[in-house]
Protein backbone atom coordinates (compact mmCIF):
# COMPACT_ATOMS: atom_id res chain seq x y z
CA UNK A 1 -69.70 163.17 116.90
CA UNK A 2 -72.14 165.63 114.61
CA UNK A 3 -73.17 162.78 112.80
CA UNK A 4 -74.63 160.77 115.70
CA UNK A 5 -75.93 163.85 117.26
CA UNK A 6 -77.83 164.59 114.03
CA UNK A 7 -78.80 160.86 114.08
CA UNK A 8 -80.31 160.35 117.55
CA UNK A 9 -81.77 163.69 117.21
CA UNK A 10 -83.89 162.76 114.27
CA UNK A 11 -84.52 159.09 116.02
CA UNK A 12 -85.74 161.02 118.88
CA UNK A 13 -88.07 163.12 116.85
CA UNK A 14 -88.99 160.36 115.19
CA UNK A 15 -90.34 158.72 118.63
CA UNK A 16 -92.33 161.34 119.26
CA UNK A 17 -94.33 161.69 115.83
CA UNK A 18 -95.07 158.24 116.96
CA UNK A 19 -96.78 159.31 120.03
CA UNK A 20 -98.88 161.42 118.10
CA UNK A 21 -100.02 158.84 115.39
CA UNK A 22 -100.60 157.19 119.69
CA UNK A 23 -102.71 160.54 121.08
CA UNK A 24 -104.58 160.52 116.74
CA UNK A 25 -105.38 157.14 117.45
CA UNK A 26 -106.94 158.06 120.84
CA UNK A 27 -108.93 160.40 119.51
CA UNK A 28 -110.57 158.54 116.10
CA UNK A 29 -111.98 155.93 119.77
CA UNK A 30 -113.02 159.06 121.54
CA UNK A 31 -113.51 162.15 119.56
CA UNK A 32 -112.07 163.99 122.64
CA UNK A 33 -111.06 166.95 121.53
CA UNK A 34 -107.57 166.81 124.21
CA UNK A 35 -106.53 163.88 122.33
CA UNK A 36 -106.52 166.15 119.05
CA UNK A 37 -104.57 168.60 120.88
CA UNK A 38 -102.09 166.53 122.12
CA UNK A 39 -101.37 164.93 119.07
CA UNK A 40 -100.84 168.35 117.35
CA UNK A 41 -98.40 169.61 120.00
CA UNK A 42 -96.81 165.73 119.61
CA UNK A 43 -96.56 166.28 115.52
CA UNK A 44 -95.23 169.92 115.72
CA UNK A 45 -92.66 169.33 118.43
CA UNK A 46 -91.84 165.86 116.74
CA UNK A 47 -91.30 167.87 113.00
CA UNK A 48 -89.20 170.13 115.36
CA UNK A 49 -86.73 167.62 116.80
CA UNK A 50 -86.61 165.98 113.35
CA UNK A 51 -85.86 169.61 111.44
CA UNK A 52 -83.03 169.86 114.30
CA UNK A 53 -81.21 166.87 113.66
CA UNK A 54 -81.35 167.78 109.89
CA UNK A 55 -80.12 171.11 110.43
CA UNK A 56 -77.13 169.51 113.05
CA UNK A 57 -76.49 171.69 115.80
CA UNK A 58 -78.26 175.05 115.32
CA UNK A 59 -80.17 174.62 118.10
CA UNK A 60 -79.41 177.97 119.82
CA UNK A 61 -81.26 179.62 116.38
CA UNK A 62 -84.66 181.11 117.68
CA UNK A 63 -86.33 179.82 115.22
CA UNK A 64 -86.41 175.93 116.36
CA UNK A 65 -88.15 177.89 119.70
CA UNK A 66 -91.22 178.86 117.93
CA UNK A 67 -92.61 175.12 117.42
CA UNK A 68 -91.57 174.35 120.90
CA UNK A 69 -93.70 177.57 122.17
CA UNK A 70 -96.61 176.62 120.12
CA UNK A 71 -96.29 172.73 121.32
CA UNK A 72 -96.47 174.09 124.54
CA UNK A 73 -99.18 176.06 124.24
CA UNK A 74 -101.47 173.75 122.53
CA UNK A 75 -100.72 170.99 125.73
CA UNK A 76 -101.82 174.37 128.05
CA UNK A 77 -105.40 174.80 125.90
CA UNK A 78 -105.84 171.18 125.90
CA UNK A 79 -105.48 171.16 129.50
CA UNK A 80 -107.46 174.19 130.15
CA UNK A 81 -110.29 173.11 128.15
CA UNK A 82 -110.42 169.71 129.65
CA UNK A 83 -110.95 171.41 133.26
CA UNK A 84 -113.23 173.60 131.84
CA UNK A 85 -115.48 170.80 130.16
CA UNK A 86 -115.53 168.70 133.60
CA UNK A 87 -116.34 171.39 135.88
């Protein structure tokens, strides 16, 4: 059951490096600088869930929360500084 934890874990992180090659690609049409951000938060939190499956079930290690609190608070500043740009 490890094994296919470890293997859908690293499938799923492998699904969302994806989406950030998705939000890179968004931003080479735009240069929109919350396209850049999004793809960052996408690639760390990807390299994240990847590093997880690898390291099979040491998720409750506070170290696999640091990425997730910097993915988070790079979708935060992109947010912020798309409100801030519009208004």
């Amino acid at each position: 059951m490890g094994t296919l934890l470890a293997i859908l874990t690293g499938a799923g992180g492998l699904s969302i490096l994806i989406a950030a090659l998705f939000f890179l690609s968004f931003w080479v049409r735009t240069r929109d600088g919350f396209f850049l951000l999004f793809a960052a938060a996408f690639a760390v939190y990807g390299a994240d869930q990847f590093f997880l499956g690898w390291a099979a079930n040491s998720e409750d290690e506070p170290l696999f929360y640091l990425p997730r609190l910097v993915t988070f608070g790079l979708i935060v500043l992109a947010v912020i500084n798309k409100n801030r740009s519009a208004s």
